[in-house]
Protein backbone atom coordinates (compact mmCIF):
# COMPACT_ATOMS: atom_id res chain seq x y z
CA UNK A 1 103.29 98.05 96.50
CA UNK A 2 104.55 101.31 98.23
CA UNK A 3 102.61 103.21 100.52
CA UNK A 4 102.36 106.55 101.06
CA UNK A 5 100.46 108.72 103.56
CA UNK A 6 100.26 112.23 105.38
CA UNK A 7 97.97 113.97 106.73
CA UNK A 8 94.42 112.15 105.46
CA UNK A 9 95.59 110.85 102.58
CA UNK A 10 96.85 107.27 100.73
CA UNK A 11 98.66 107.20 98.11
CA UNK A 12 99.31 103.56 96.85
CA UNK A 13 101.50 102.89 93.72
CA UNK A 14 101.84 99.57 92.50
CA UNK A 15 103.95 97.17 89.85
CA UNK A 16 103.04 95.76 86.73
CA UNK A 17 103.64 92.16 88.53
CA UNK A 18 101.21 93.38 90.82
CA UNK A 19 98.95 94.92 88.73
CA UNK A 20 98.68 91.53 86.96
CA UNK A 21 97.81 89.80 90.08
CA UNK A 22 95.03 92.21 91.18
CA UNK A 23 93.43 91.39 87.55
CA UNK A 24 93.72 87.97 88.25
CA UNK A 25 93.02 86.79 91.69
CA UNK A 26 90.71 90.19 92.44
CA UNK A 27 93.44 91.54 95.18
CA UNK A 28 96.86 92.42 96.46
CA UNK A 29 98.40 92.80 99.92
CA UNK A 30 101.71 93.71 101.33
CA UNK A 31 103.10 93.91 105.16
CA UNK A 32 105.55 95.28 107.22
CA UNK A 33 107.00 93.96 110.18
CA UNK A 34 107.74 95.77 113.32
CA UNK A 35 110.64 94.98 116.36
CA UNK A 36 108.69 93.39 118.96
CA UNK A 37 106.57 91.27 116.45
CA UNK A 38 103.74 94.09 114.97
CA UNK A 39 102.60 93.56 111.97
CA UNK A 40 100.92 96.37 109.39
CA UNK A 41 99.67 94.83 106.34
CA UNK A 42 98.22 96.50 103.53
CA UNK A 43 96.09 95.89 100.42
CA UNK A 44 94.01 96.36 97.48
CA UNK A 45 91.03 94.80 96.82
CA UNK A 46 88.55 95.10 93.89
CA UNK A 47 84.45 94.96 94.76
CA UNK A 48 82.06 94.65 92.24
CA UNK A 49 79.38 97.08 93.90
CA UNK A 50 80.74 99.50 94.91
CA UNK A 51 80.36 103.49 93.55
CA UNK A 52 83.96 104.79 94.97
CA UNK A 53 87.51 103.70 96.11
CA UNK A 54 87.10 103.51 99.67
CA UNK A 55 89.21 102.49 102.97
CA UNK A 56 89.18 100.99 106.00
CA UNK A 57 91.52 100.22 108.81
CA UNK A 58 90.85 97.29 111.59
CA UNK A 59 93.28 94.99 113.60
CA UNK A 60 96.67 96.77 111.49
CA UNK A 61 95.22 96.23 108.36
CA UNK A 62 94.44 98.82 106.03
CA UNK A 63 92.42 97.75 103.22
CA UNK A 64 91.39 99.54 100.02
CA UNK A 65 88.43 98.69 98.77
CA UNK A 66 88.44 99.33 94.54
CA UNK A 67 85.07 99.66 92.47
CA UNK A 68 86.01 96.23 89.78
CA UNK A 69 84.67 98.61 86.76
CA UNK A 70 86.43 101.44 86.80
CA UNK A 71 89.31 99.67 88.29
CA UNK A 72 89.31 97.09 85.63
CA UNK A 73 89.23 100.18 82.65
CA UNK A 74 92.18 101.48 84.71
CA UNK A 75 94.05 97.87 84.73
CA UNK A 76 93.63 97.79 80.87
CA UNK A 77 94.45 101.06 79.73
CA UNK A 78 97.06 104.29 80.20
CA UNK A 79 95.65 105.27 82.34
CA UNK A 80 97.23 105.81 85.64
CA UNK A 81 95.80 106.50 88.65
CA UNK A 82 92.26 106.15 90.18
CA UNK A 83 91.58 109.01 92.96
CA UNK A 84 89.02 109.86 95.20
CA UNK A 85 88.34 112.15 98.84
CA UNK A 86 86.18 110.00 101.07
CA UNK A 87 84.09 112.43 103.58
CA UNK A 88 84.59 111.89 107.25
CA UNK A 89 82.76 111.86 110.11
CA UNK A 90 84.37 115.01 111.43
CA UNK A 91 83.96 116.84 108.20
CA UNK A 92 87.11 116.13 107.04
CA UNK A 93 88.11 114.28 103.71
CA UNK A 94 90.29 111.21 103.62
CA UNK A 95 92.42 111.46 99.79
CA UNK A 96 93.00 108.21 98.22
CA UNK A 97 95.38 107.46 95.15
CA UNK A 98 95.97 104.50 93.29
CA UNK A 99 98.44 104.49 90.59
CA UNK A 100 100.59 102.62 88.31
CA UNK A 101 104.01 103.07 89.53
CA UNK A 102 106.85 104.70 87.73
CA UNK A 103 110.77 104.33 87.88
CA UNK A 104 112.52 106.60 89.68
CA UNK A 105 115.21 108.79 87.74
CA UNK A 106 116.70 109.99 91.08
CA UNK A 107 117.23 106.14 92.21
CA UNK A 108 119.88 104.39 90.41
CA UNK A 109 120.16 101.36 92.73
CA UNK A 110 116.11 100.62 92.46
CA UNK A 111 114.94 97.51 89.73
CA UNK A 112 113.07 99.42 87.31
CA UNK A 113 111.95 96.64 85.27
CA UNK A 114 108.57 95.99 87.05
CA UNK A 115 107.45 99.47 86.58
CA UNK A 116 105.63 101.71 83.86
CA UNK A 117 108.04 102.76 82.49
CA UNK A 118 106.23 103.59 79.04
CA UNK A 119 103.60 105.79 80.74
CA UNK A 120 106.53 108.35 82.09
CA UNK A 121 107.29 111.34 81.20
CA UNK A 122 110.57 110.93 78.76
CA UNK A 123 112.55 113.43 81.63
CA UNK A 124 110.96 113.41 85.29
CA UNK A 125 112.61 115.58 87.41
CA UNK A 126 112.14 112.89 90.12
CA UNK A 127 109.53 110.03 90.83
């Protein structure tokens, strides 16, 4: 998975590999490892009640909660990316994206094989 984030918003793009476990075993999580020992992990997870792709950080983990219908419709289709704005407490809006990831053109060194490749545009400028 790779992570992205700025100012109130997630964006998460993830691997076919990965896209195939999420389908299977209902979730997916990734860490990163600090000097000095912190650890930040990360995932996806898909709930079967729930109305919108939400998110929630406790204890350095930041967990992304998936509705399983239109997640699993986005899983088994072309389509690629699930997006929401979650409102906040102090009237702001936190601005989550999921999405199938794509190979970078700009990146000749990155393995491109576990990508979606098919569902890119034929010449991206960049990813």
């Amino acid at each position: 998975m790779k992570l992205r984030t700025t100012h109130n918003s997630i964006r998460i793009r993830i691997r076919k590999s990965e896209l195939t476990t999420l389908e299977k075993e209902g979730r997916i999580e990734e860490s990163i490892r600090f000097v000095g020992g912190a650890l930040f992990r990360f995932g996806l997870k898909l709930v079967g009640d729930l109305e919108n792709i939400q998110a929630s950080l406790k204890d350095n983990y930041l967990e992304v909660q998936l509705p399983q219908a239109e997640a699993e419709r986005w899983m088994k289709t072309n389509q690629v990316g699930m997006e929401t704005w979650n409102d906040l407490e102090n009237g702001e809006r936190l601005h989550l994206l999921i999405e199938k990831d794509f190979p970078c053109v700009d990146r000749e060194d990155e393995d491109k094989n576990d990508t979606f490749w098919e569902l890119a545009d034929k010449k991206p400028d960049v990813c």
